[in-house]
C-alpha atoms as a PDB file:
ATOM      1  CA  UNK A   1     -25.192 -15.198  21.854  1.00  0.00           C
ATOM      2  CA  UNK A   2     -24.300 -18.052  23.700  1.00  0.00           C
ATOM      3  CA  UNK A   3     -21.962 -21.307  23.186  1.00  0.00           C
ATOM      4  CA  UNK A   4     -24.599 -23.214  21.777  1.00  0.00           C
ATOM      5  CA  UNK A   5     -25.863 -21.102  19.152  1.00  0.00           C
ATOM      6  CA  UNK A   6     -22.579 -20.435  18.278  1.00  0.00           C
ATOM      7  CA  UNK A   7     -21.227 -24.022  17.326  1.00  0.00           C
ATOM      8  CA  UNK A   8     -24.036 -24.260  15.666  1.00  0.00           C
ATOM      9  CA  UNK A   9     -23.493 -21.612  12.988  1.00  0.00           C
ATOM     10  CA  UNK A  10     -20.161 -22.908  12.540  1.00  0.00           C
ATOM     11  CA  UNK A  11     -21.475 -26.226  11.939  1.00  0.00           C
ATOM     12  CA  UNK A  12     -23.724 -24.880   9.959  1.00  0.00           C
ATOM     13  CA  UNK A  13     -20.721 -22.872   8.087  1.00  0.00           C
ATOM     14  CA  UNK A  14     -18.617 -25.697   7.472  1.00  0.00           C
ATOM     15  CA  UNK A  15     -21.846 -28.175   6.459  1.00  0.00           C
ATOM     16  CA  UNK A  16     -22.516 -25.393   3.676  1.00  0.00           C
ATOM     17  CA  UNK A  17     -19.034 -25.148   2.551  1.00  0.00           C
ATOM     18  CA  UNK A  18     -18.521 -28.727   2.479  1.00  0.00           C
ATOM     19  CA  UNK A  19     -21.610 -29.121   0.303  1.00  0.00           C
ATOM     20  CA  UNK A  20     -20.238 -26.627  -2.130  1.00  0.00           C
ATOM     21  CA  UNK A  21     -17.036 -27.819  -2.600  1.00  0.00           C
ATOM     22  CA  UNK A  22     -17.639 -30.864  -3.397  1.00  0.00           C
ATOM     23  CA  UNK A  23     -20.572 -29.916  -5.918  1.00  0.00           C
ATOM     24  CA  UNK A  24     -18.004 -27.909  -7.434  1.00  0.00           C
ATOM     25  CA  UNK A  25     -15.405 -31.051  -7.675  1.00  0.00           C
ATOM     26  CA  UNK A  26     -18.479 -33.559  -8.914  1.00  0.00           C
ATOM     27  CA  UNK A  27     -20.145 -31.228 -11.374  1.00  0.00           C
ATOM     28  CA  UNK A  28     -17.094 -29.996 -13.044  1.00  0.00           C
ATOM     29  CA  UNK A  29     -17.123 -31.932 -16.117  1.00  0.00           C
ATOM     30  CA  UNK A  30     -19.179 -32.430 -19.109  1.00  0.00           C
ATOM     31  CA  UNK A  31     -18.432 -34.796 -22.526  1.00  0.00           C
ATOM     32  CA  UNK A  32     -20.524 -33.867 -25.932  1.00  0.00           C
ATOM     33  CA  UNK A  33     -20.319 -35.696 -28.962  1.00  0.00           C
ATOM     34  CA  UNK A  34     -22.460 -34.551 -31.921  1.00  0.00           C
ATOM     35  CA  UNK A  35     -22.784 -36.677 -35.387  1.00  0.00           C
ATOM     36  CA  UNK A  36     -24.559 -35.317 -38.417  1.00  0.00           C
ATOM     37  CA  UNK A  37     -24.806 -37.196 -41.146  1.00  0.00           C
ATOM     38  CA  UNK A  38     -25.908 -36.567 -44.745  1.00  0.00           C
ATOM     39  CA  UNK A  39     -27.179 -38.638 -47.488  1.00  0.00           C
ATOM     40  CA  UNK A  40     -27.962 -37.872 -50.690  1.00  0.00           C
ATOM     41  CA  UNK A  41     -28.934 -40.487 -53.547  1.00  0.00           C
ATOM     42  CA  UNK A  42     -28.862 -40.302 -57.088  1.00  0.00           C
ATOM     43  CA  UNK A  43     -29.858 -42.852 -59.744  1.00  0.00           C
ATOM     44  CA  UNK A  44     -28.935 -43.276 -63.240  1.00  0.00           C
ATOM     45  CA  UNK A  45     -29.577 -45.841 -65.968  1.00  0.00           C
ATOM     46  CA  UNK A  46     -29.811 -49.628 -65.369  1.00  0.00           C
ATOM     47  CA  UNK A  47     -28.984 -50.382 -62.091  1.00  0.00           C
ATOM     48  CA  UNK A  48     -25.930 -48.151 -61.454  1.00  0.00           C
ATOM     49  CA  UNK A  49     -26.275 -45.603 -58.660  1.00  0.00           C
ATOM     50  CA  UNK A  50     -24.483 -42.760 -57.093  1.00  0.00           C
ATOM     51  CA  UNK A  51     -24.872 -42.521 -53.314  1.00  0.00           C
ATOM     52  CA  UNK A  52     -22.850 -39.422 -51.407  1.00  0.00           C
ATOM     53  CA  UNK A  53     -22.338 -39.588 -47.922  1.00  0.00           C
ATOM     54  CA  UNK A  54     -20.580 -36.997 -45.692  1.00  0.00           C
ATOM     55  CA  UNK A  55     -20.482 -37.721 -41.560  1.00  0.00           C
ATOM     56  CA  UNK A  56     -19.322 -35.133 -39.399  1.00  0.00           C
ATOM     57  CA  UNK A  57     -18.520 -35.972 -35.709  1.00  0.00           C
ATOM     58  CA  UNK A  58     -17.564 -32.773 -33.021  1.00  0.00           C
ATOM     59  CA  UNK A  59     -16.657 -33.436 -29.185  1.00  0.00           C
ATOM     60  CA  UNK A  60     -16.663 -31.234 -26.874  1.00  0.00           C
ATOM     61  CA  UNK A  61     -14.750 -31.496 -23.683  1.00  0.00           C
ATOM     62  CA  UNK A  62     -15.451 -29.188 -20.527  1.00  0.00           C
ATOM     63  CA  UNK A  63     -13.524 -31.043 -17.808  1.00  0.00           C
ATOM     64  CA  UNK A  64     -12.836 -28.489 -15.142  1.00  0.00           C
ATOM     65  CA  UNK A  65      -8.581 -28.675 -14.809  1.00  0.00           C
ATOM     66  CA  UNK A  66      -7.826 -28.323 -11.549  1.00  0.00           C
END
C-alpha cells in the first residue's frame, strides 16, 4: 500500500466519522404533543343544555442530554 492510498482511507475515516457525529448531535431530539378531546352533548327541556367536555394534552420530550 502506498502513501496515497493510505491518506486516502484516513480521509475517508475521518469524513465518515465526522458525518456520524454530527448526525448524532442534529438528530438527537424529538418534541410530541398529543391533544384528545371529547365532547359529549345532552339536551333537555326548553332550551337548557348540558354540554361535557374533557381535553387531555401529553408531551413528550426526547432531547438527547449530553
Amino acid at each position: 500500500m502506498n502513501k496515497k492510498n493510505l491518506i486516502k482511507i484516513i480521509i475517508s475515516v475521518l469524513i465518515a466519522a465526522l458525518t456520524a457525529l454530527g448526525a448524532a448531535l442534529g438528530l438527537s431530539s424529538c418534541n410530541v404533543t398529543r391533544t384528545i378531546t371529547t365532547k359529549s352533548e345532552y339536551w333537555q327541556k326548553g332550551d337548557t343544555s348540558c354540554v361535557i367536555q374533557t381535553k387531555t394534552i401529553e408531551s413528550y420530550d426526547g432531547s438527547k442530554k449530553l
